[in-house]
Protein backbone atom coordinates (compact mmCIF):
# COMPACT_ATOMS: atom_id res chain seq x y z
CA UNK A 1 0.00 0.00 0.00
CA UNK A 2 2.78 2.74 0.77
CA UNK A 3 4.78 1.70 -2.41
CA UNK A 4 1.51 2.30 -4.56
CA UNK A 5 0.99 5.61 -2.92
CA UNK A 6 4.80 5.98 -3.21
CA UNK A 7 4.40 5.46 -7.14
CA UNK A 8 1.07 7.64 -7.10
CA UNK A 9 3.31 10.90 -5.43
CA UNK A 10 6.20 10.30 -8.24
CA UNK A 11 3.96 10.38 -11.10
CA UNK A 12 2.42 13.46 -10.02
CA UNK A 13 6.05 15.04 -9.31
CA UNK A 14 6.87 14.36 -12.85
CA UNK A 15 4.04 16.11 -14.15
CA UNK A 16 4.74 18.83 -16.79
CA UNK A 17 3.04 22.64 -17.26
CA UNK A 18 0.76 20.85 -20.01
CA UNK A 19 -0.10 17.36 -18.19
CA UNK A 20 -1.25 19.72 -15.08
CA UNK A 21 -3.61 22.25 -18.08
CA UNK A 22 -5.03 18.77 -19.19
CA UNK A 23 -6.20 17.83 -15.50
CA UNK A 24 -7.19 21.29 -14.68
CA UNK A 25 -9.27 21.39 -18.04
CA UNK A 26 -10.85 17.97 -17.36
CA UNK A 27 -11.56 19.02 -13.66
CA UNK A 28 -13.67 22.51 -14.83
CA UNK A 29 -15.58 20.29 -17.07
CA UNK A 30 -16.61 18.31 -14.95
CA UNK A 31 -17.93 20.67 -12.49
CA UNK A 32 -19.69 22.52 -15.32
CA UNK A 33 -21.52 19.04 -15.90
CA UNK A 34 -21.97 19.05 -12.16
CA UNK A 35 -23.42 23.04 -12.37
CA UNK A 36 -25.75 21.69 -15.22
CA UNK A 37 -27.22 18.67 -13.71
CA UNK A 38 -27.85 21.08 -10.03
CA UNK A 39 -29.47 23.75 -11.99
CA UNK A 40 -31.84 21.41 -13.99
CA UNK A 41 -32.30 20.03 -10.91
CA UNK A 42 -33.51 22.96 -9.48
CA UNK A 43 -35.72 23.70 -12.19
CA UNK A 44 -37.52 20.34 -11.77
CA UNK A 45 -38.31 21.07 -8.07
CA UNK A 46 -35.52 17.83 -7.50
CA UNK A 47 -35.17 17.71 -3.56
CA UNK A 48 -38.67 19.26 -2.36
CA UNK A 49 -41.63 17.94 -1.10
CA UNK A 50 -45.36 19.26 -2.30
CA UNK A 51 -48.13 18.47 -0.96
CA UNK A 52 -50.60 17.56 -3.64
CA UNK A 53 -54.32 17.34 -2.44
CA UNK A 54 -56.02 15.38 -5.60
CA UNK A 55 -55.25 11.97 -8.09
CA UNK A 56 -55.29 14.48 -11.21
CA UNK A 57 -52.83 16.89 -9.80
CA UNK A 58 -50.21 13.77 -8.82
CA UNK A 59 -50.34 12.55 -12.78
CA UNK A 60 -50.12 15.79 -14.39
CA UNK A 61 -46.96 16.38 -11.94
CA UNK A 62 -45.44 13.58 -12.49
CA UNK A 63 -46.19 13.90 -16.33
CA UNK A 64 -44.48 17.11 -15.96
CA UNK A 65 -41.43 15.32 -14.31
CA UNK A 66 -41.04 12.81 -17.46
CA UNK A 67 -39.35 10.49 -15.47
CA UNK A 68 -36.58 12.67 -13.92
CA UNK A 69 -37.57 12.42 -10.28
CA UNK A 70 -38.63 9.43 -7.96
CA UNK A 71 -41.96 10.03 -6.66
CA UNK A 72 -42.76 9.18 -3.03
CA UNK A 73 -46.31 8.66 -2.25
CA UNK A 74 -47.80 9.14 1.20
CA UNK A 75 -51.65 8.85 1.75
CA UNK A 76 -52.89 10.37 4.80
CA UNK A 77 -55.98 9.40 6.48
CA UNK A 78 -58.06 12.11 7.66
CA UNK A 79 -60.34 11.43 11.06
């Protein structure tokens, strides 16, 4: 294990100028894919709960969603 983090350390000493622009290019794409998914995320409600009070406002929601979002259903009983 400390001779594979060992190796890990040299190869990153031996990094050049470019090698270190290719990882810093890959890293801001991938947290523009990661600023993308949260904001359409966002825009689908993703994370929030809403109360929904009738059978045709649950479909047309979840219509809406087209499959983005796991629904969790709850019926309440009233006394």
């Amino acid at each position: 294990m400390e001779d594979k983090l060992d190796e890990e350390i040299s190869a990153l000493d031996r990094l050049d100028l470019n090698d270190l622009e290719v990882l810093r290019e890959r890293r801001l794409q991938q947290m523009k894919k990661m600023a993308e998914k949260r904001s359409r995320w966002i825009s689908l409600d993703h994370g929030e709960y809403t109360e929904i009070f009738s059978e045709k406002d649950f479909f047309s929601t979840i219509k809406a969603k087209n499959g983005t979002s796991s629904s969790q259903c709850f019926e309440f009983c009233s006394y």
